[in-house]
PDB file of N, CA and C in Angstrom:
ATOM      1  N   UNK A   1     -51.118 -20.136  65.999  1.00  0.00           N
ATOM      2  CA  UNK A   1     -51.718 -20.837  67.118  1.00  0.00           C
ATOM      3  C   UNK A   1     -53.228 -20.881  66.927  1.00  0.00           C
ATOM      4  N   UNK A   2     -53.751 -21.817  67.429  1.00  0.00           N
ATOM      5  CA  UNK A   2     -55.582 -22.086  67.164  1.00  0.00           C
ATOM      6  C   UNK A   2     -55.950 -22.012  68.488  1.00  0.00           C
ATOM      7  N   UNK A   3     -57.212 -21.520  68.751  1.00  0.00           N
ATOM      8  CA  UNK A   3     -57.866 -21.336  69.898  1.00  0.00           C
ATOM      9  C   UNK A   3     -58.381 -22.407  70.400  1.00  0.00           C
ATOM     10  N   UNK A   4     -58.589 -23.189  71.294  1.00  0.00           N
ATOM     11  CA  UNK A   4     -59.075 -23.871  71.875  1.00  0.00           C
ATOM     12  C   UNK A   4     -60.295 -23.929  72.760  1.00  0.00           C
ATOM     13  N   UNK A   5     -60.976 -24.328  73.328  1.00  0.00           N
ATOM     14  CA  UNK A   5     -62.016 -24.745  74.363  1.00  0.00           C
ATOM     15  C   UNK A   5     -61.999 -25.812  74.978  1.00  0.00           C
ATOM     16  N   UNK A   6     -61.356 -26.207  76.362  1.00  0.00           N
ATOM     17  CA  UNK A   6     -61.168 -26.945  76.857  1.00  0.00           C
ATOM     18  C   UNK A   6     -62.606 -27.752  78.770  1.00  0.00           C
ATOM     19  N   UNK A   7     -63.361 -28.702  78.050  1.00  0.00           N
ATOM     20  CA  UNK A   7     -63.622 -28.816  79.348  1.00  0.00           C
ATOM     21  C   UNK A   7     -63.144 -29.937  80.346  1.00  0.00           C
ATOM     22  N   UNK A   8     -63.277 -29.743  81.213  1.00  0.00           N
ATOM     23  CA  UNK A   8     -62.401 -30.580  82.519  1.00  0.00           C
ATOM     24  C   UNK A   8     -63.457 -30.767  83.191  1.00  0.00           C
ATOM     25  N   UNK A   9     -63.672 -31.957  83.657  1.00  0.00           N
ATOM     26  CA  UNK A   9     -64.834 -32.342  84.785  1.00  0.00           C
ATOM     27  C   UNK A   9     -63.878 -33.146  86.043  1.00  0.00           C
ATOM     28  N   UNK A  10     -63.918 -32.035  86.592  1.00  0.00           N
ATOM     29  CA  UNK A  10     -63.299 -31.957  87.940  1.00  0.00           C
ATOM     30  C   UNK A  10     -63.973 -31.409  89.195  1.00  0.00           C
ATOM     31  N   UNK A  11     -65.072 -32.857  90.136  1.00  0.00           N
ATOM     32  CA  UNK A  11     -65.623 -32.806  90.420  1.00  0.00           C
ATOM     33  C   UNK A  11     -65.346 -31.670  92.163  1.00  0.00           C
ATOM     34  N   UNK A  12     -66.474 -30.936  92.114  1.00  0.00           N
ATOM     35  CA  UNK A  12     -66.116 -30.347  93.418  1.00  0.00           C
ATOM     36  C   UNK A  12     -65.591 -28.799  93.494  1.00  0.00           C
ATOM     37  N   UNK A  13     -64.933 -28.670  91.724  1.00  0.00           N
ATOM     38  CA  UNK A  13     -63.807 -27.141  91.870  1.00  0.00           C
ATOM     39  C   UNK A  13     -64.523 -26.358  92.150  1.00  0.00           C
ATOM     40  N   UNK A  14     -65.843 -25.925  91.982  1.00  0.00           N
ATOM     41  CA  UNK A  14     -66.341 -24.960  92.333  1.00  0.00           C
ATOM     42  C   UNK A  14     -66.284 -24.377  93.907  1.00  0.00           C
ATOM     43  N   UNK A  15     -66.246 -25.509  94.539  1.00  0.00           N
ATOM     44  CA  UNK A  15     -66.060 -25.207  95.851  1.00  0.00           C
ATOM     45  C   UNK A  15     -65.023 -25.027  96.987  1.00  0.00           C
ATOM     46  N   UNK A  16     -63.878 -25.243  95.729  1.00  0.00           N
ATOM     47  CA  UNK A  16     -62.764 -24.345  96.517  1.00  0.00           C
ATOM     48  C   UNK A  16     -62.314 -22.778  97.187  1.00  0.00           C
ATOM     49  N   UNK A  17     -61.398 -23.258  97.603  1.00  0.00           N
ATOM     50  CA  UNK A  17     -60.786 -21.489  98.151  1.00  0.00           C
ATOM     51  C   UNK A  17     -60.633 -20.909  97.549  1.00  0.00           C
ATOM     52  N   UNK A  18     -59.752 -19.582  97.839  1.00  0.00           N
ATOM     53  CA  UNK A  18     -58.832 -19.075  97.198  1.00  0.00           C
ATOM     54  C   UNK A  18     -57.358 -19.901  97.166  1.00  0.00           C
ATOM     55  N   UNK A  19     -57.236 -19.951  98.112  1.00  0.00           N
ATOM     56  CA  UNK A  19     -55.662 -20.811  98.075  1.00  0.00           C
ATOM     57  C   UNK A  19     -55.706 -22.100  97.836  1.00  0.00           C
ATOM     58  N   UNK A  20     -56.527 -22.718  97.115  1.00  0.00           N
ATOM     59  CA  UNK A  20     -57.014 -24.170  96.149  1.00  0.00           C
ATOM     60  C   UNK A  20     -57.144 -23.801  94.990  1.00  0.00           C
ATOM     61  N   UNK A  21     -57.546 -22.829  94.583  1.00  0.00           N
ATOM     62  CA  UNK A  21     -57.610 -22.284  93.122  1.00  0.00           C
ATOM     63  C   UNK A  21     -56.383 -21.738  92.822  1.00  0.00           C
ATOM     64  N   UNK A  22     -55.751 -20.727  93.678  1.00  0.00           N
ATOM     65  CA  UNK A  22     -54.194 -20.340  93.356  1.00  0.00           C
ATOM     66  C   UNK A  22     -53.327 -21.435  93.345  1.00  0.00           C
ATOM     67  N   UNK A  23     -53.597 -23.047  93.903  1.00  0.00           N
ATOM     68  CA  UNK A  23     -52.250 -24.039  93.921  1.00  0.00           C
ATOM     69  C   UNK A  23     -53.113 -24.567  92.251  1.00  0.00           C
ATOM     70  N   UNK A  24     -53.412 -24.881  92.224  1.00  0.00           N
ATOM     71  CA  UNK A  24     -54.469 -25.772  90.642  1.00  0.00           C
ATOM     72  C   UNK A  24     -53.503 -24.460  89.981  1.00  0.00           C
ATOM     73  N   UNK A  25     -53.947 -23.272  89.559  1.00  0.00           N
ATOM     74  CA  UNK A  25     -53.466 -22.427  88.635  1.00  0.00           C
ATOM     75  C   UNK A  25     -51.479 -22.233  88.688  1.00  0.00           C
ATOM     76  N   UNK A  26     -50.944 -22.543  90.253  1.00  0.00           N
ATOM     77  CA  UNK A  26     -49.619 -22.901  89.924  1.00  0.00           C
ATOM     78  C   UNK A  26     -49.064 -23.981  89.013  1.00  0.00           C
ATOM     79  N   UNK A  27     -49.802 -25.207  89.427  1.00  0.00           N
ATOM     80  CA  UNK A  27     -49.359 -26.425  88.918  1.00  0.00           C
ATOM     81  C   UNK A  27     -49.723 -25.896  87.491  1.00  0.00           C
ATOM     82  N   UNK A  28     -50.983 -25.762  86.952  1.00  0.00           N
ATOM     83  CA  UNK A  28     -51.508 -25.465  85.479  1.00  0.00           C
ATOM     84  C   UNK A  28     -49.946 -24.707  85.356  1.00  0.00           C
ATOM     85  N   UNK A  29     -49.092 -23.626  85.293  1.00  0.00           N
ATOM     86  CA  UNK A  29     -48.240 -22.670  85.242  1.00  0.00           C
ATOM     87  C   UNK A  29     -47.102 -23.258  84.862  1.00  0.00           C
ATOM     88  N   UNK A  30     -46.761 -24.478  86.098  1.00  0.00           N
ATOM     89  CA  UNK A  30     -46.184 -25.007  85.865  1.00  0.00           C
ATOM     90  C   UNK A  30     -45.606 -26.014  84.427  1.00  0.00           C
ATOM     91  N   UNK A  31     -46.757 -26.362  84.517  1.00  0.00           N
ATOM     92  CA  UNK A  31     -46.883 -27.945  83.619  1.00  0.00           C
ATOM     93  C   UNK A  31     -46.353 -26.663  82.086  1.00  0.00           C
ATOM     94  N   UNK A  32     -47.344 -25.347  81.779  1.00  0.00           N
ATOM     95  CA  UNK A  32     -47.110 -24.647  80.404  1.00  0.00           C
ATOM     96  C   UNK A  32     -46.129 -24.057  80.129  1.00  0.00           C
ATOM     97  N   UNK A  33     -45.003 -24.074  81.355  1.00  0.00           N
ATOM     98  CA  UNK A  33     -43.832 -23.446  81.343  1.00  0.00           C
ATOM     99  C   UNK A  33     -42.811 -24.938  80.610  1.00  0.00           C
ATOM    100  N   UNK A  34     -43.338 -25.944  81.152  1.00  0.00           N
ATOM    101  CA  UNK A  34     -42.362 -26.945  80.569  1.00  0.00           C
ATOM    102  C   UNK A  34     -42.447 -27.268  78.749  1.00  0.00           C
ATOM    103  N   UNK A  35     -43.978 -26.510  78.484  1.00  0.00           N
ATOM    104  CA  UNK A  35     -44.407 -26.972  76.840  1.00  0.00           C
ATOM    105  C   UNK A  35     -44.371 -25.382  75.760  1.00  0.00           C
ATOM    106  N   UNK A  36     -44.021 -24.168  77.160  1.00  0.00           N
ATOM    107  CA  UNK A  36     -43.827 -23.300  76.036  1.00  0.00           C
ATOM    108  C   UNK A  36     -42.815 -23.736  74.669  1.00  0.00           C
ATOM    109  N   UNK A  37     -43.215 -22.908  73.891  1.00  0.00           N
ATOM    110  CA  UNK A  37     -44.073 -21.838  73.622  1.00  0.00           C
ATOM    111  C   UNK A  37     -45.353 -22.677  72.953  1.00  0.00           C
ATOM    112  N   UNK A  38     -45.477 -24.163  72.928  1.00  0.00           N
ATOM    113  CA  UNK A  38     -46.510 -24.846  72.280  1.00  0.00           C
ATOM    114  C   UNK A  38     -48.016 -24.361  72.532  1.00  0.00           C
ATOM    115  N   UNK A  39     -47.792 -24.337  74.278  1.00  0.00           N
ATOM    116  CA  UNK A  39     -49.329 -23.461  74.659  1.00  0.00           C
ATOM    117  C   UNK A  39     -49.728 -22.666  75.447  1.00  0.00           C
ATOM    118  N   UNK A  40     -50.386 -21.692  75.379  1.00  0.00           N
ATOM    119  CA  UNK A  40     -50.823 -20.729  76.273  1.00  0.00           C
ATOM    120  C   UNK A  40     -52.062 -20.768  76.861  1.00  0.00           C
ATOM    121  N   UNK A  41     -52.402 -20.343  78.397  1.00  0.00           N
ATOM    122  CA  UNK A  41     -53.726 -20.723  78.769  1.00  0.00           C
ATOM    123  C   UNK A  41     -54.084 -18.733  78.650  1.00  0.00           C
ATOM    124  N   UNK A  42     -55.616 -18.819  78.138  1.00  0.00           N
ATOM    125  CA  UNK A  42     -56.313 -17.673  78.035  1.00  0.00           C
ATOM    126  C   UNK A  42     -57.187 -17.515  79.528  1.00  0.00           C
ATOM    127  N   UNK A  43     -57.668 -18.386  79.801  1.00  0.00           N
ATOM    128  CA  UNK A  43     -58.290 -18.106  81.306  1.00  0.00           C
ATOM    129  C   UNK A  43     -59.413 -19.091  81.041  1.00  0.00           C
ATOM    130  N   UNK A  44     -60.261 -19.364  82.080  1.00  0.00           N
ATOM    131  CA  UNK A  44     -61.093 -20.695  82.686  1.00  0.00           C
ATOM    132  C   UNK A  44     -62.042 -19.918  83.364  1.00  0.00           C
ATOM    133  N   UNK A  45     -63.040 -20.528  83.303  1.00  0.00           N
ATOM    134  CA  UNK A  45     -64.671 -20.218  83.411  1.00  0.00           C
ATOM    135  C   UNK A  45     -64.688 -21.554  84.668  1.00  0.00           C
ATOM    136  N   UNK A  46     -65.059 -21.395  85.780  1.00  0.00           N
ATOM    137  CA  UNK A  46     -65.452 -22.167  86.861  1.00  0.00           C
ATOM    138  C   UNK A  46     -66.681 -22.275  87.150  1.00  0.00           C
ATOM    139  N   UNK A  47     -67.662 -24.070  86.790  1.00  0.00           N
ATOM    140  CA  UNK A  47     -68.807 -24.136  87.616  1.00  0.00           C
ATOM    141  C   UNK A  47     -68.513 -24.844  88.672  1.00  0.00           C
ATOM    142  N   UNK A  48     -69.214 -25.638  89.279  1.00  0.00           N
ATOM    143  CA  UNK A  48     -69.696 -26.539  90.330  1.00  0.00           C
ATOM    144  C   UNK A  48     -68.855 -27.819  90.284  1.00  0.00           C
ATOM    145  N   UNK A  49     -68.751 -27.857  89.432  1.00  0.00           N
ATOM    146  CA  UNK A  49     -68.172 -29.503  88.817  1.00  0.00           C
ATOM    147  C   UNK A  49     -67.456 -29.597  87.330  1.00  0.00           C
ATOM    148  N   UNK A  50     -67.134 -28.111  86.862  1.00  0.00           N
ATOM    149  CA  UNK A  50     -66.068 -28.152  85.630  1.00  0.00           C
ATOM    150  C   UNK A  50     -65.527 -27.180  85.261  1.00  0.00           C
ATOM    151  N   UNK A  51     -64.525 -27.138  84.621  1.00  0.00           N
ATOM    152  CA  UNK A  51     -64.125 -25.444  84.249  1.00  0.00           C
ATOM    153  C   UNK A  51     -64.325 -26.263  82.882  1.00  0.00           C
ATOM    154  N   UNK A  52     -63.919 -24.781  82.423  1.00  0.00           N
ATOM    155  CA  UNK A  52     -64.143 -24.345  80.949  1.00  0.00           C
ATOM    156  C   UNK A  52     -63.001 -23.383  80.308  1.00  0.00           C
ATOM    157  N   UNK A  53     -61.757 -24.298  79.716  1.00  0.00           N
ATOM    158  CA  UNK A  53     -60.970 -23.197  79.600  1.00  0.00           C
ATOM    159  C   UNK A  53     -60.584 -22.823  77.946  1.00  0.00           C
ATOM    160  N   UNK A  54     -60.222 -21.658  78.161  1.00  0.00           N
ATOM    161  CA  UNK A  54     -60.003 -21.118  77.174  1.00  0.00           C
ATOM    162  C   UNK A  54     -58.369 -20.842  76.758  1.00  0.00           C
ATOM    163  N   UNK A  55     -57.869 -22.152  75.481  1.00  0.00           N
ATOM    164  CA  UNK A  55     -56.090 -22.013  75.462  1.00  0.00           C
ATOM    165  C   UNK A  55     -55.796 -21.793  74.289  1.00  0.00           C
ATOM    166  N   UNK A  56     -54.766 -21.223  73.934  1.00  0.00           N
ATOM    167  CA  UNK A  56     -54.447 -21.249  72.479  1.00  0.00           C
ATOM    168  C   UNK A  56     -53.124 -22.354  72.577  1.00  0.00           C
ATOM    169  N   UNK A  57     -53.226 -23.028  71.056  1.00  0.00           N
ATOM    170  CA  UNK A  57     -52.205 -23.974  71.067  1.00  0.00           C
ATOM    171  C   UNK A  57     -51.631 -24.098  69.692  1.00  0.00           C
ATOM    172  N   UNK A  58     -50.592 -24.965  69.452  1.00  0.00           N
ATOM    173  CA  UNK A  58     -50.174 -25.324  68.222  1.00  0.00           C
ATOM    174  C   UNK A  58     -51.046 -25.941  67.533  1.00  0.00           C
ATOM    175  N   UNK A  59     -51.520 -27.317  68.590  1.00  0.00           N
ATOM    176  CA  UNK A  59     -52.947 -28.944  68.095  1.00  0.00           C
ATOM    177  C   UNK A  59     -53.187 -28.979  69.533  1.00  0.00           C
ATOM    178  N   UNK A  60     -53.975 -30.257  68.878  1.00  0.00           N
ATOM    179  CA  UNK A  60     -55.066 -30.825  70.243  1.00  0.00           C
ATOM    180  C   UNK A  60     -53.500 -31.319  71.316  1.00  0.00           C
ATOM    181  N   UNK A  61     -52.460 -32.083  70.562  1.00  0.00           N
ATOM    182  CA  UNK A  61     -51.432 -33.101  71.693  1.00  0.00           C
ATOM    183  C   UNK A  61     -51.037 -31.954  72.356  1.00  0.00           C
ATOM    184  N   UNK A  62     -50.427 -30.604  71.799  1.00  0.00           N
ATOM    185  CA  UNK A  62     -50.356 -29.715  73.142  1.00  0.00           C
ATOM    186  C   UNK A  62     -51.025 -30.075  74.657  1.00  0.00           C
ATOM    187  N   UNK A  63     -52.308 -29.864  74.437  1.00  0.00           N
ATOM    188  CA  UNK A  63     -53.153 -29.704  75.288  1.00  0.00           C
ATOM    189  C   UNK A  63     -53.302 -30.829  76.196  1.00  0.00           C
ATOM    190  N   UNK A  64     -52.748 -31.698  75.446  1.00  0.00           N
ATOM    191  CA  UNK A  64     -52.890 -33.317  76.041  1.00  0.00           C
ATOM    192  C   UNK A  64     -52.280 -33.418  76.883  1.00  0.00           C
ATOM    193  N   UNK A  65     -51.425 -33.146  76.526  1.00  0.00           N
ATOM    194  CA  UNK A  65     -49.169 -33.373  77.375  1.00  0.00           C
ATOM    195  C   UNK A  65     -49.632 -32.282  78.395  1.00  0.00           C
ATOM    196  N   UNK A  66     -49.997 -31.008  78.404  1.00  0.00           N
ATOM    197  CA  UNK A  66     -50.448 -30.169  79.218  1.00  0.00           C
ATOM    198  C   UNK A  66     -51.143 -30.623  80.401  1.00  0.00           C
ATOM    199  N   UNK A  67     -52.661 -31.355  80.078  1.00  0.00           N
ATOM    200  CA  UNK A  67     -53.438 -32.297  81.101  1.00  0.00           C
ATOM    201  C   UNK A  67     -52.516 -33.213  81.496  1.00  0.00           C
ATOM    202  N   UNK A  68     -51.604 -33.973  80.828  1.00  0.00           N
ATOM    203  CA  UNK A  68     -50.831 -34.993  81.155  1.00  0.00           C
ATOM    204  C   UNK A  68     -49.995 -34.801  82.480  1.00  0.00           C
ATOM    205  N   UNK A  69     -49.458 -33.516  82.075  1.00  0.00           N
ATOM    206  CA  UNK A  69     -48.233 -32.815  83.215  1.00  0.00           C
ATOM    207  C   UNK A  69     -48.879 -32.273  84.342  1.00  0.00           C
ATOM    208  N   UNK A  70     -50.150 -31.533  84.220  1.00  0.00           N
ATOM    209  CA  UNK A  70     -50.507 -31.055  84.957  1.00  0.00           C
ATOM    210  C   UNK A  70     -51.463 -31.547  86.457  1.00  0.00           C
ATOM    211  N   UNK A  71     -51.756 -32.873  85.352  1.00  0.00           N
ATOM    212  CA  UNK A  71     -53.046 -33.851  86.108  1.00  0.00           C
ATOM    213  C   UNK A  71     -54.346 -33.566  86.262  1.00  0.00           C
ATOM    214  N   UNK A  72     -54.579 -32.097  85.310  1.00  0.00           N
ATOM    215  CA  UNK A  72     -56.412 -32.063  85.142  1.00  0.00           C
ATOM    216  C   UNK A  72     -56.628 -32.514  83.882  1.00  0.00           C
ATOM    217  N   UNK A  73     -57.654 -33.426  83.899  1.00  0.00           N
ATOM    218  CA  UNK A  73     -58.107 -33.727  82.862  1.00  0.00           C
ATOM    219  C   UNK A  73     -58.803 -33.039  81.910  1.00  0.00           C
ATOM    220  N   UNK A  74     -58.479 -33.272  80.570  1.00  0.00           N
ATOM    221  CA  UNK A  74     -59.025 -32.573  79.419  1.00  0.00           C
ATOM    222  C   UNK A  74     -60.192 -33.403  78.817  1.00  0.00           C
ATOM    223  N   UNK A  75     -61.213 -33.479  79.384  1.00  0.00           N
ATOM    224  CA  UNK A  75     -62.287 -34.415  78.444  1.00  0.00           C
ATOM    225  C   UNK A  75     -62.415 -34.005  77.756  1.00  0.00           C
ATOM    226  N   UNK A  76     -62.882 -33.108  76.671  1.00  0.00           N
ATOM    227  CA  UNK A  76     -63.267 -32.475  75.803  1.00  0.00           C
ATOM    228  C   UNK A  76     -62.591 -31.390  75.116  1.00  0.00           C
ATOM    229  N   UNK A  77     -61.862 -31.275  74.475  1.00  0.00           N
ATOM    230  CA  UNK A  77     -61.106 -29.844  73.069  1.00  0.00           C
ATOM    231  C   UNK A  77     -61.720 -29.850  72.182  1.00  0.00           C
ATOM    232  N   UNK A  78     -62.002 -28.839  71.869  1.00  0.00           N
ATOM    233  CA  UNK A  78     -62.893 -27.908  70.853  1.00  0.00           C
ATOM    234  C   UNK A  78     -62.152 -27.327  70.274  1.00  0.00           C
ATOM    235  N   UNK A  79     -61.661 -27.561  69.312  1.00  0.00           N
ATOM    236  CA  UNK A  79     -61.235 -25.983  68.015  1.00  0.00           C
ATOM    237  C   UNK A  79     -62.159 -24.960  67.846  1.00  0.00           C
ATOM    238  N   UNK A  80     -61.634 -23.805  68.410  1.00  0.00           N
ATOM    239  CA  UNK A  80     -62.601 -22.441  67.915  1.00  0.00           C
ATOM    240  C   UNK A  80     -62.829 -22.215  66.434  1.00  0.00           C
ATOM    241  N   UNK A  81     -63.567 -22.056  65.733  1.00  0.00           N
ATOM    242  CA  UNK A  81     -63.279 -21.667  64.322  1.00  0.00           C
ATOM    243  C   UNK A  81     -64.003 -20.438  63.877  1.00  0.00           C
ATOM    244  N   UNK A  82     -64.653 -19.910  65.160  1.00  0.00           N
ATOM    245  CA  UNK A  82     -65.145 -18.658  65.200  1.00  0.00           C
ATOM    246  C   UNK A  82     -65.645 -18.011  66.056  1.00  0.00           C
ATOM    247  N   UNK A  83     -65.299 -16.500  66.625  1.00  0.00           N
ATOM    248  CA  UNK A  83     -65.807 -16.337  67.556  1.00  0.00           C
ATOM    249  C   UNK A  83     -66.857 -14.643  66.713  1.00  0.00           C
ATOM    250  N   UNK A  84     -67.705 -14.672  67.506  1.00  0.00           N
ATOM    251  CA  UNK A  84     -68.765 -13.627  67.538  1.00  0.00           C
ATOM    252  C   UNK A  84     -69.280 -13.309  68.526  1.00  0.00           C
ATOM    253  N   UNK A  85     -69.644 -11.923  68.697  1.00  0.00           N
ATOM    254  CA  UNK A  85     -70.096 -11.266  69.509  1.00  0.00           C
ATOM    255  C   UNK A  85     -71.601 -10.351  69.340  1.00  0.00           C
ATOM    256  N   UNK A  86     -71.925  -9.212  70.577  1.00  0.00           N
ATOM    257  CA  UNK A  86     -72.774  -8.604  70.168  1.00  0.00           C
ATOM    258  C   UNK A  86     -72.654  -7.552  68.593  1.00  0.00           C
ATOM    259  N   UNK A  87     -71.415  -7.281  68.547  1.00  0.00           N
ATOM    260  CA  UNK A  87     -70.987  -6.530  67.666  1.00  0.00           C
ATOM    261  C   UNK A  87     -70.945  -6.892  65.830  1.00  0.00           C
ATOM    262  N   UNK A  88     -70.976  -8.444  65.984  1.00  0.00           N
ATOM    263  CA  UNK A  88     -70.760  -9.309  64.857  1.00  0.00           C
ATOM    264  C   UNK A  88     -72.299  -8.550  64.228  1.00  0.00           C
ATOM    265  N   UNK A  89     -73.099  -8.034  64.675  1.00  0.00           N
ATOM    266  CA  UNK A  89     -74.439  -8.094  64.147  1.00  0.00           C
ATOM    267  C   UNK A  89     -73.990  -6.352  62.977  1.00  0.00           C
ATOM    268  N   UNK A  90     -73.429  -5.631  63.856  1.00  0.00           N
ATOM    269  CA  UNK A  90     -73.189  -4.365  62.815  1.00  0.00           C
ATOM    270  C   UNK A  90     -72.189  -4.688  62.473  1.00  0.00           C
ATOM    271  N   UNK A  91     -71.858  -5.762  61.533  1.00  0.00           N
ATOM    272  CA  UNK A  91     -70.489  -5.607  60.700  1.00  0.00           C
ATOM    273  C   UNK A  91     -71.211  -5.827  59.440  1.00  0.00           C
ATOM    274  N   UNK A  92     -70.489  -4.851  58.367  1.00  0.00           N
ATOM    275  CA  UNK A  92     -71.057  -5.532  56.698  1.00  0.00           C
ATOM    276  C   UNK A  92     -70.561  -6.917  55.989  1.00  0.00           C
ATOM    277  N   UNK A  93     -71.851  -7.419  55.342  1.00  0.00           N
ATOM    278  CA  UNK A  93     -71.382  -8.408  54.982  1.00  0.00           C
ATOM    279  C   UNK A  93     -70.382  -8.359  53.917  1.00  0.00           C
TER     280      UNK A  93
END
């Protein structure tokens, strides 16, 4: 599976509830239960006007059919091809 980065410009999310964010994360649940085991969601970063999520998948059409089913839009997938941290700095080359 490849990591993904997904953003969604979905105007307004920031300013939901709790029980607006728990129905969005059912439906999301929903829609990945119909495409297991193709994709898994890692979790979503919420601003004002987009999340930012983080999925692992087979490819990008996972993710598509996912937005497709789910009805949030995926503007933007990113393939991870590396992640680093504070720690990346004490590793030997």
């Amino acid at each position: 599976m490849k990591k993904f980065v997904i953003e969604r410009n979905v105007p307004g999310i920031g300013g939901l509830n709790d029980e607006e964010i728990g129905g969005a994360a059912r439906t999301s649940n929903e829609a990945l239960g119909k495409l297991a085991p193709r994709v898994q969601w890692i979790q979503s970063y919420v601003t004002a006007e987009k999340t930012f999520c983080i999925y692992l998948a087979e490819d990008e059409d996972a993710i598509r059919k996912h937005a497709e089913l789910s009805g949030f839009p995926a503007n933007t997938i990113t393939e991870v091809v590396r992640v680093i941290d504070p720690t990346t700095a004490d590793r030997p080359y």
